[in-house]
N, C-alpha and C. Protein backbone atom coordinates (compact mmCIF):
# COMPACT_ATOMS: atom_id res chain seq x y z
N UNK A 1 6.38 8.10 6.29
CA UNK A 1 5.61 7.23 5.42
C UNK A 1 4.44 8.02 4.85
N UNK A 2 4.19 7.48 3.74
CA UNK A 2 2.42 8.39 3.00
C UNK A 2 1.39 8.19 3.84
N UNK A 3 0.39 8.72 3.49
CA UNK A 3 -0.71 8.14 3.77
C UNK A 3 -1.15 8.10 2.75
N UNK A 4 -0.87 8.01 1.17
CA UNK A 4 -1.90 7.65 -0.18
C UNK A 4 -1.02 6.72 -1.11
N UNK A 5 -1.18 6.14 -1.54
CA UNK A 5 -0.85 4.90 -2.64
C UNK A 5 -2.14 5.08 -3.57
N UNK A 6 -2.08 4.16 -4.73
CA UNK A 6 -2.69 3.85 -5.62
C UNK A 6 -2.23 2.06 -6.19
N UNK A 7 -3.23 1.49 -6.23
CA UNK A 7 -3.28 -0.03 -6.58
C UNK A 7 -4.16 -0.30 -7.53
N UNK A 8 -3.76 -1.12 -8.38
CA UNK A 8 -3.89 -1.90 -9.89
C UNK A 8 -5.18 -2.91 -9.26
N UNK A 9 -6.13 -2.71 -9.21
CA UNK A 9 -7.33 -3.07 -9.05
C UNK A 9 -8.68 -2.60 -9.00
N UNK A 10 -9.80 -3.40 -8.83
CA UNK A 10 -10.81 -2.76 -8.95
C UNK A 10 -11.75 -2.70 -7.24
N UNK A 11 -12.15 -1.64 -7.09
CA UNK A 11 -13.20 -1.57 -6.02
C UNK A 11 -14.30 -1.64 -5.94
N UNK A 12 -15.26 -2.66 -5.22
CA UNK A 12 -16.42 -2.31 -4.79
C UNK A 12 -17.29 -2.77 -3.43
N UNK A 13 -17.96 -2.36 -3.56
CA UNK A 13 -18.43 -2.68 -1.89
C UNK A 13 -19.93 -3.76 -2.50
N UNK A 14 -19.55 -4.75 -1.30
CA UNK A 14 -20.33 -5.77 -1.67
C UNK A 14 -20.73 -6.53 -0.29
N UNK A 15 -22.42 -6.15 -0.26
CA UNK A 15 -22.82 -6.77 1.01
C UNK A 15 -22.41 -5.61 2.28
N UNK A 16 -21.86 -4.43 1.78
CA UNK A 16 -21.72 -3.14 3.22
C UNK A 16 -20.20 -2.95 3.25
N UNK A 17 -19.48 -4.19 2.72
CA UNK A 17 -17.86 -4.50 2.90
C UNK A 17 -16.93 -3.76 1.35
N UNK A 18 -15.88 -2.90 1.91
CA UNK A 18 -14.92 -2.60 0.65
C UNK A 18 -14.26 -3.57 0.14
N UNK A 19 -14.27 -4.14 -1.16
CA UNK A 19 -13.65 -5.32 -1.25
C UNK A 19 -12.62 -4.80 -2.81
N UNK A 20 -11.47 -4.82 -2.45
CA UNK A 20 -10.49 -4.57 -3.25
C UNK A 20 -10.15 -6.00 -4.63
N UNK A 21 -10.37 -6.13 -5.50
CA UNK A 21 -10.45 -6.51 -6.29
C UNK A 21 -8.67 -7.19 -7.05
N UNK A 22 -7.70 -7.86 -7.01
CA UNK A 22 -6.89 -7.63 -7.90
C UNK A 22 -6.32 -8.78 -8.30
N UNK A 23 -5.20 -8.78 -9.45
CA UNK A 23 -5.00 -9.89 -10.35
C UNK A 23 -4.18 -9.28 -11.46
N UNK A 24 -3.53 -10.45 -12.13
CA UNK A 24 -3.10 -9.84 -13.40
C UNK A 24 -3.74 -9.04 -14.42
N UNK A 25 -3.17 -8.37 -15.26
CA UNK A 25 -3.67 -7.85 -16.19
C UNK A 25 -4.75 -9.00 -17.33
N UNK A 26 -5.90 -8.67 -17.53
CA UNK A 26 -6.76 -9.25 -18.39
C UNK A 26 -7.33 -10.73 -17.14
N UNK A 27 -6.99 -10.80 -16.59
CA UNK A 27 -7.60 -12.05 -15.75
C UNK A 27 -8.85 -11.97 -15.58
N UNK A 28 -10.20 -10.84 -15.88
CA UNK A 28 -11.36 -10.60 -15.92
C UNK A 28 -11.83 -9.70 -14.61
N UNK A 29 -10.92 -8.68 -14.01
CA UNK A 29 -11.56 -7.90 -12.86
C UNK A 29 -12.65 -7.45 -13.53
N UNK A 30 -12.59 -6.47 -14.86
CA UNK A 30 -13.62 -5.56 -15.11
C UNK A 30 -14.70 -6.35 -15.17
N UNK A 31 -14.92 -7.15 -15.73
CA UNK A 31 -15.81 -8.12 -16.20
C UNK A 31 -16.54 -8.62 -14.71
N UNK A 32 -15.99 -9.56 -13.96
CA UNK A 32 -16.87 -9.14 -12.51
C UNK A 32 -17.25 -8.32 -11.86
N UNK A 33 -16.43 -7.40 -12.29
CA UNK A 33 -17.01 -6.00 -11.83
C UNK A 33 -17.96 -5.70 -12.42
N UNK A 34 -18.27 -5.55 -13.65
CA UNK A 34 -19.88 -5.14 -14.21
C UNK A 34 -20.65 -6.39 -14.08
N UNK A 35 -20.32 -7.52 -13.73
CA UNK A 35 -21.45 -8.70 -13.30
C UNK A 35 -21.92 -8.33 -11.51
N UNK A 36 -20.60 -8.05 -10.87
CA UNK A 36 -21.18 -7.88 -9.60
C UNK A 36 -21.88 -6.29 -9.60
N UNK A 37 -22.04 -5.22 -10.48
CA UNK A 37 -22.66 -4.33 -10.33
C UNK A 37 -24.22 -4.36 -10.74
N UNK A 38 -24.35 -5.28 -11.76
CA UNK A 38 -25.45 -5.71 -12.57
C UNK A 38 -26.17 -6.92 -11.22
N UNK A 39 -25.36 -7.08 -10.39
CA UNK A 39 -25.90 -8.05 -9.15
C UNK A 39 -26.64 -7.19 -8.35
N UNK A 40 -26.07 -5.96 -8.21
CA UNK A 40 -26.79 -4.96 -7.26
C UNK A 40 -25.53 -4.27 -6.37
N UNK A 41 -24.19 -4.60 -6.36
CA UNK A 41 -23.69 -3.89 -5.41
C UNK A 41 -23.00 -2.97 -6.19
N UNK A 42 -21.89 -2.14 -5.90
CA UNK A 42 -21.60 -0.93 -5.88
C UNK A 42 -20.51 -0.62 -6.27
N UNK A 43 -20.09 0.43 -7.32
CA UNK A 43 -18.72 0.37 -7.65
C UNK A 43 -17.94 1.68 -7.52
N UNK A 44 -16.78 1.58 -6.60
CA UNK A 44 -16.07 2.61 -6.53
C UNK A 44 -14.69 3.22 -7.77
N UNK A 45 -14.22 1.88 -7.92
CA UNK A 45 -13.31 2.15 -8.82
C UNK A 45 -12.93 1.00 -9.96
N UNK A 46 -12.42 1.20 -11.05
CA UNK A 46 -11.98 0.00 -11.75
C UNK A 46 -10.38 0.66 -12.44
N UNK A 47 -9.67 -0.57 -12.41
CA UNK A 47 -8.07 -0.76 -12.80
C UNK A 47 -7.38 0.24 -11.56
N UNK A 48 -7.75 1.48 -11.26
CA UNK A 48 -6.92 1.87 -10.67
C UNK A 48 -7.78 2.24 -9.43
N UNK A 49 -6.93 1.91 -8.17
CA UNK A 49 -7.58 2.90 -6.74
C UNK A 49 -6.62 3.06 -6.17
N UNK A 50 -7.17 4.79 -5.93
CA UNK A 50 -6.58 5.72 -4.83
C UNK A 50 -7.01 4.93 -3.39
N UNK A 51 -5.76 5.07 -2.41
CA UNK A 51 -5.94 4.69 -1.34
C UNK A 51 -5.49 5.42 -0.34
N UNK A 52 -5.74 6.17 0.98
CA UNK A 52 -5.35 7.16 1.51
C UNK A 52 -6.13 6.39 2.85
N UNK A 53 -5.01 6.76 3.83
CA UNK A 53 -4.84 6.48 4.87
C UNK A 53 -5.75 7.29 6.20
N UNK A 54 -6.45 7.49 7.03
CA UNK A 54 -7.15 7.90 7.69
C UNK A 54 -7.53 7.48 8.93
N UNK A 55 -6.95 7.52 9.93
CA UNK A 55 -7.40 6.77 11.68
C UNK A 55 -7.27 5.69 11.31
N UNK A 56 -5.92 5.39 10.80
CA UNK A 56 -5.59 3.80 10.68
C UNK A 56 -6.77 3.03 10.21
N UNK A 57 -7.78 3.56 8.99
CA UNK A 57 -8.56 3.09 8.17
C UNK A 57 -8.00 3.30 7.04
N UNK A 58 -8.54 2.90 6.05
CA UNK A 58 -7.87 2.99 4.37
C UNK A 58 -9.27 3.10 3.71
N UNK A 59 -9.64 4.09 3.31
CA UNK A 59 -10.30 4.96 2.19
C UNK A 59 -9.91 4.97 0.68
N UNK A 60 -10.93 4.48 0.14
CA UNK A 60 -10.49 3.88 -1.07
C UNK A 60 -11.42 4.71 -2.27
N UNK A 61 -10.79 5.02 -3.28
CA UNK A 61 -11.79 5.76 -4.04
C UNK A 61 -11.16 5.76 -5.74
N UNK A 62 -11.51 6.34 -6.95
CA UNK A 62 -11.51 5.90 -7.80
C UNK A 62 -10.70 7.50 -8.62
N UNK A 63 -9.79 7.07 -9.14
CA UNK A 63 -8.92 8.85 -10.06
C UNK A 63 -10.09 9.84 -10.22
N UNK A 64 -10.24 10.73 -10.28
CA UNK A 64 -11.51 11.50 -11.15
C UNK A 64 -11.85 11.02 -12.52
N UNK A 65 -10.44 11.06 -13.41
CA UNK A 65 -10.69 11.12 -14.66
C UNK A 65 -11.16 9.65 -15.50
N UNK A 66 -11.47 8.26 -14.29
CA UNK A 66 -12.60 7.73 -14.81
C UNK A 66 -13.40 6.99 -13.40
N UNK A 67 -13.84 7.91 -12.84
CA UNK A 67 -14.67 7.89 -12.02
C UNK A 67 -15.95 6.99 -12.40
N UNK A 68 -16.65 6.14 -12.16
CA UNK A 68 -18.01 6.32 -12.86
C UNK A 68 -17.52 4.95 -14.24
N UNK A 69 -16.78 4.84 -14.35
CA UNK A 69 -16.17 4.29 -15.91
C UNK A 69 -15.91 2.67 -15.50
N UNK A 70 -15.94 1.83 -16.69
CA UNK A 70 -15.65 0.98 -16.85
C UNK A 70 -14.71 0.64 -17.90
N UNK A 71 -13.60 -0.32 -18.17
CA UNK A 71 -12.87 0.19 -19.85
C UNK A 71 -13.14 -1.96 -19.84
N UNK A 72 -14.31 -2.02 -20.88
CA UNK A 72 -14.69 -3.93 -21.27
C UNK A 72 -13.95 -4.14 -22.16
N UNK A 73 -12.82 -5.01 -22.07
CA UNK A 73 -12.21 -5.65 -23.16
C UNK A 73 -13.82 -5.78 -24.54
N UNK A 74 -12.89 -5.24 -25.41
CA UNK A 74 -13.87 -5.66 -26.79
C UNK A 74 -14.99 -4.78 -26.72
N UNK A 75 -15.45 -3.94 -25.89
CA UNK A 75 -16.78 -3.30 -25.89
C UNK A 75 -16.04 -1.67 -25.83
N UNK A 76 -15.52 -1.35 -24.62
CA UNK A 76 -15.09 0.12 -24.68
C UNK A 76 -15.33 0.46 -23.07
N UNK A 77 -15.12 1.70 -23.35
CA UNK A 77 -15.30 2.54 -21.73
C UNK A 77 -16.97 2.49 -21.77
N UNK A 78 -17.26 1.94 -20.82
CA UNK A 78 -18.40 2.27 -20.27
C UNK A 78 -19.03 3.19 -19.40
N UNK A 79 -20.08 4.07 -19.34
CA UNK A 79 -20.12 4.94 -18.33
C UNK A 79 -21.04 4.37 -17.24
N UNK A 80 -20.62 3.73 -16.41
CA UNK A 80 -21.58 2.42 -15.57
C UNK A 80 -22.54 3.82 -15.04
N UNK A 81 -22.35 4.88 -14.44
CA UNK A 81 -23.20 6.09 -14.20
C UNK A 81 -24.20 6.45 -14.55
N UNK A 82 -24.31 6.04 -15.99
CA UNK A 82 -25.44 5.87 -17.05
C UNK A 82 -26.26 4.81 -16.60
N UNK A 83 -26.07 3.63 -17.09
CA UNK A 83 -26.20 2.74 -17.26
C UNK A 83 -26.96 1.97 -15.25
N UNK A 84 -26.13 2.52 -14.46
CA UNK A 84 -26.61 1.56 -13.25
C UNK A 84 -26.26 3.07 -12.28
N UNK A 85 -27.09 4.27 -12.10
CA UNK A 85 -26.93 5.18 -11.40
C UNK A 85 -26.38 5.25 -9.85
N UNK A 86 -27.41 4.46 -9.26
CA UNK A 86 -27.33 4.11 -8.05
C UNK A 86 -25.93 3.23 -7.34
N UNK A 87 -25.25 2.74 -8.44
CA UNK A 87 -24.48 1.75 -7.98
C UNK A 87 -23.04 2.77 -7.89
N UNK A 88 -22.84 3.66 -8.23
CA UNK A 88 -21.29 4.54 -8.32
C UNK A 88 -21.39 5.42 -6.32
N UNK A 89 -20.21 4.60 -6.56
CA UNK A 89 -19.66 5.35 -5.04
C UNK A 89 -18.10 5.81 -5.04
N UNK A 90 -17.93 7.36 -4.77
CA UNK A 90 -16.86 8.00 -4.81
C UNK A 90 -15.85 7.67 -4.03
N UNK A 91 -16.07 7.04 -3.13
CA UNK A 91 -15.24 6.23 -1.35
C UNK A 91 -15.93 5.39 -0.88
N UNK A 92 -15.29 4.48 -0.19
CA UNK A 92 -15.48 3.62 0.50
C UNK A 92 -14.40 3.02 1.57
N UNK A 93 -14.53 2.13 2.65
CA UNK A 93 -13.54 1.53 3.38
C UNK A 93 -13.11 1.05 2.81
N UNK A 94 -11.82 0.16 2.82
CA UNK A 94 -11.26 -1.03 2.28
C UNK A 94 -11.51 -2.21 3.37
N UNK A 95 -12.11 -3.03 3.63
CA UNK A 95 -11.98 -4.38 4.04
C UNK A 95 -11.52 -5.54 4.26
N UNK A 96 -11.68 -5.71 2.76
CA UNK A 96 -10.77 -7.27 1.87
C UNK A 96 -10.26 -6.80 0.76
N UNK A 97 -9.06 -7.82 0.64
CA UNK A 97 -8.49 -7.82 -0.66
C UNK A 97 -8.94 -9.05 -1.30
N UNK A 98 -9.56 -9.44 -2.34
CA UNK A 98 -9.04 -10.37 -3.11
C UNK A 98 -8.48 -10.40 -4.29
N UNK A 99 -7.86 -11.48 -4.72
CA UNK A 99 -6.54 -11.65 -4.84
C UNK A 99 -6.54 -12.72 -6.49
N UNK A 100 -7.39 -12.65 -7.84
CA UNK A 100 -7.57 -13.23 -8.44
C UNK A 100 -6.50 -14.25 -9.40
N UNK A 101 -6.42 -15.32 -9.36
CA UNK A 101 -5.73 -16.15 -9.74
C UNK A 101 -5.83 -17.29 -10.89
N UNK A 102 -4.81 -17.03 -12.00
CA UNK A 102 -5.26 -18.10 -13.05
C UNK A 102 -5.70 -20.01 -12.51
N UNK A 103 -4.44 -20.02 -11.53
CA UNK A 103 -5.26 -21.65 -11.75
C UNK A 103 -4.45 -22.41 -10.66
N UNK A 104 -4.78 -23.27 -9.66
CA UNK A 104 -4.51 -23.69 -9.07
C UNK A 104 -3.44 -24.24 -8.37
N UNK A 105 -2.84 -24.84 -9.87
CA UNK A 105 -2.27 -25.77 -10.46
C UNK A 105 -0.74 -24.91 -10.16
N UNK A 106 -1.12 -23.55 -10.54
CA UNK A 106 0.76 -22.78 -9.73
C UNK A 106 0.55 -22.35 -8.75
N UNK A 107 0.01 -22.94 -7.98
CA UNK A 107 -0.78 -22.40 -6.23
C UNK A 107 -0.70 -23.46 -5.71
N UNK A 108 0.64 -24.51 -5.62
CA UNK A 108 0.45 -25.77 -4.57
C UNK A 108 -0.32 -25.54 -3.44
N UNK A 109 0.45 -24.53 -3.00
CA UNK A 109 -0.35 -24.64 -1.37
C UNK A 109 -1.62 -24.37 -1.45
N UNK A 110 -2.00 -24.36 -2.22
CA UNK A 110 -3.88 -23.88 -2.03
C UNK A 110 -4.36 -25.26 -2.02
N UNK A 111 -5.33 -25.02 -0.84
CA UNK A 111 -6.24 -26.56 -0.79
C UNK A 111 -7.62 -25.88 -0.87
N UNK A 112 -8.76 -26.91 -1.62
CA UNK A 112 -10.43 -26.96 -1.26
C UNK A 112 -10.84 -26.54 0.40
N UNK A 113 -10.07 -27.47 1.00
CA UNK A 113 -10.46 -27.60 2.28
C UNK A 113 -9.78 -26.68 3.80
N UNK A 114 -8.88 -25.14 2.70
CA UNK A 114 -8.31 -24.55 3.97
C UNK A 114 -8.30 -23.58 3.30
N UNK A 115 -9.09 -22.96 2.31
CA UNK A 115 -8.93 -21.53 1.84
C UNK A 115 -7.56 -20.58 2.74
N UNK A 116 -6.53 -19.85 1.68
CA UNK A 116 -5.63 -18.85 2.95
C UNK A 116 -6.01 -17.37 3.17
N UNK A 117 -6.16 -17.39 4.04
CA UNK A 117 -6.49 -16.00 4.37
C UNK A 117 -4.94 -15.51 4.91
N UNK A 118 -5.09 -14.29 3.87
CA UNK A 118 -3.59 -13.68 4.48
C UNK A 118 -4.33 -12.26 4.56
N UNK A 119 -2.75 -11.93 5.13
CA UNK A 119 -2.61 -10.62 5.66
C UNK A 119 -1.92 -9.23 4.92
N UNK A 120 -2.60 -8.22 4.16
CA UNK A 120 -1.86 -7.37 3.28
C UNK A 120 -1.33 -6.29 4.14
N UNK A 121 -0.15 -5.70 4.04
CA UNK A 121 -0.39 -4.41 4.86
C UNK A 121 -0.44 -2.85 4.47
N UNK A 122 -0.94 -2.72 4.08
CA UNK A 122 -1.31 -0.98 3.10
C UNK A 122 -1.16 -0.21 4.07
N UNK A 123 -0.29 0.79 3.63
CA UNK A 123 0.07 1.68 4.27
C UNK A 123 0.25 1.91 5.93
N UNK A 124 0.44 0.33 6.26
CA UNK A 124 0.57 0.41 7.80
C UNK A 124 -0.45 -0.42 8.41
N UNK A 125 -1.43 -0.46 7.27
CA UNK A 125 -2.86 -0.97 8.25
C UNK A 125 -2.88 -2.44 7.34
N UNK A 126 -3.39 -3.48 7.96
CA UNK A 126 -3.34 -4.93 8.08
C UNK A 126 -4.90 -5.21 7.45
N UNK A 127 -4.45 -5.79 6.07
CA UNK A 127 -6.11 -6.11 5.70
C UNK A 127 -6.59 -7.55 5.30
N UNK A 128 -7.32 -7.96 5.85
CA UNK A 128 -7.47 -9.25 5.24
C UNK A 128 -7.09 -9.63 3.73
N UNK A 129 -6.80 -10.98 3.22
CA UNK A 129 -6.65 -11.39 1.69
C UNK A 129 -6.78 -12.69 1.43
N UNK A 130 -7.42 -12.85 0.46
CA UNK A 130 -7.43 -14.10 0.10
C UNK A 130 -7.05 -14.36 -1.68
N UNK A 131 -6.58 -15.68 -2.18
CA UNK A 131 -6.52 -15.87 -3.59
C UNK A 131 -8.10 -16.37 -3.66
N UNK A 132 -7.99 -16.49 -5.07
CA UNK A 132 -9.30 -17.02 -5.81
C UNK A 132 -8.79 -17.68 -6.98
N UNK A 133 -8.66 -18.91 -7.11
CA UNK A 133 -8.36 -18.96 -8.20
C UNK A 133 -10.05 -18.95 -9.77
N UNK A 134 -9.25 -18.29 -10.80
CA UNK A 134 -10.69 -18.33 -12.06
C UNK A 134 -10.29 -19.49 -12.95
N UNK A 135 -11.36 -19.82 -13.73
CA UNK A 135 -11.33 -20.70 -14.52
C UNK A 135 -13.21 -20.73 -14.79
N UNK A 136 -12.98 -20.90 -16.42
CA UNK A 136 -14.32 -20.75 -16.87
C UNK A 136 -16.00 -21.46 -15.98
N UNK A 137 -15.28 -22.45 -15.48
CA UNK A 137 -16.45 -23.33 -15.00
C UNK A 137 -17.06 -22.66 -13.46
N UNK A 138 -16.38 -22.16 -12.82
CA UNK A 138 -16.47 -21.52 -11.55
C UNK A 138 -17.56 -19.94 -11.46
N UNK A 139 -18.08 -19.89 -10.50
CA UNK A 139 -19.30 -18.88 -10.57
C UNK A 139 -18.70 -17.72 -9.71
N UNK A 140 -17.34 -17.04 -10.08
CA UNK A 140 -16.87 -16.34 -9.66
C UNK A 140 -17.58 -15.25 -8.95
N UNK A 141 -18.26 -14.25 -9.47
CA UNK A 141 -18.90 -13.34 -8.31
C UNK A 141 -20.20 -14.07 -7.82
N UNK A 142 -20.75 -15.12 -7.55
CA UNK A 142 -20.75 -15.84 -6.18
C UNK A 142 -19.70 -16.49 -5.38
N UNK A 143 -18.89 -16.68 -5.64
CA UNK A 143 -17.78 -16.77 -4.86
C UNK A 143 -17.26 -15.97 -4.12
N UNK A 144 -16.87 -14.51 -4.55
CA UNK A 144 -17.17 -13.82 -4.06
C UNK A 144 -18.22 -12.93 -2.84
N UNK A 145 -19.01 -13.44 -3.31
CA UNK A 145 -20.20 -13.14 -2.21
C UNK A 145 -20.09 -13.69 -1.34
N UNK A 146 -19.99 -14.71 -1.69
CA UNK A 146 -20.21 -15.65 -0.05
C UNK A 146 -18.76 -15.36 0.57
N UNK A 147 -17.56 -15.19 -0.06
CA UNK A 147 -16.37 -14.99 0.50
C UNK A 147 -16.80 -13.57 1.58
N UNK A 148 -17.31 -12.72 0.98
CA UNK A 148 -18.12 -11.56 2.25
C UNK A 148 -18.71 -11.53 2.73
N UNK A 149 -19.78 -12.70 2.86
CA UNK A 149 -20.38 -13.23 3.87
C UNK A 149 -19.73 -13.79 4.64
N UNK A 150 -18.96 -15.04 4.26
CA UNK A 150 -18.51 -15.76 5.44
C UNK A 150 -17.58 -15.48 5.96
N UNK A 151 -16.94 -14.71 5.62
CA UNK A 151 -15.17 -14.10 6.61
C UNK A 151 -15.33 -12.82 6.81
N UNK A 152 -16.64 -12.19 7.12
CA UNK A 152 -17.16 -10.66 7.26
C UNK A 152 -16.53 -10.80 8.73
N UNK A 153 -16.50 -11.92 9.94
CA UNK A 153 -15.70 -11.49 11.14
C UNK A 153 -14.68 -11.04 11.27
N UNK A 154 -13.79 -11.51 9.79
CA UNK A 154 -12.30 -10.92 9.94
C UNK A 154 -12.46 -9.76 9.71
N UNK A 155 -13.25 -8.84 9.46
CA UNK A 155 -12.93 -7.39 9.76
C UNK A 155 -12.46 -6.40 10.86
């Protein structure tokens, strides 16, 4: 088996925790991603992360060739490096996955009252996950936040 993959999402660490980012294409990762960087936390990668395997940890980090980068629907590549210095991180753990979702409504089983926490398994190692579903009215990266606050035990 490998120890490196690469996954269609975005990374950042939020609150100390690697939190893997993913969803369909255009569902708005980048876009929380420069809201949750503009929040204060930290960005390792966007659309694509390297993932490599290590003492049954998963190390997560961002291609070289846009390291540092953001690509905003309608605006362009951004060089978040510029722009928010402090916030670019080359690696990080992986933690959580979440798991972004258009809408509820094709998510029977999702209830208000039992959020699912599942189980991903990357490269061998077992990581927490959860859906989210988006929709304009919802305060998505607080949702987020508190999702790493409050299930920070499942690590």
């Amino acid at each position: 088996m490998s120890n490196k993959t690469n996954i269609h999402g975005n990374m950042l660490v939020i609150n100390g925790q690697g939190v893997l980012i993913t969803g369909n294409p255009k569902i708005g990762k980048t876009d929380l991603s420069l809201t949750l960087v503009d929040r204060g936390h930290s960005l390792v990668s966007d659309d694509v992360t390297d993932i490599c395997k290590k003492d049954q940890r998963l190390l997560a980090s961002s291609p070289e060739k846009i390291q540092g980068k953001l690509l905003v629907f309608e605006i362009g590549l951004i060089d978040i490096s510029q722009l928010y210095p402090a916030a670019i991180l080359s690696q990080h753990q992986l933690d959580l996955v979440i798991t972004l979702i258009e809408s509820p409504v094709s998510h029977p089983n999702m209830t208000p009252l039992a959020p699912k926490l599942s189980t991903l398994n990357i490269l061998g190692v077992p990581i927490p996950s959860f859906s989210l579903a988006t929709n304009s009215t919802r305060n998505i990266p607080l949702l987020i936040e508190t999702l790493v606050r409050y299930y920070h035990p499942y690590k």
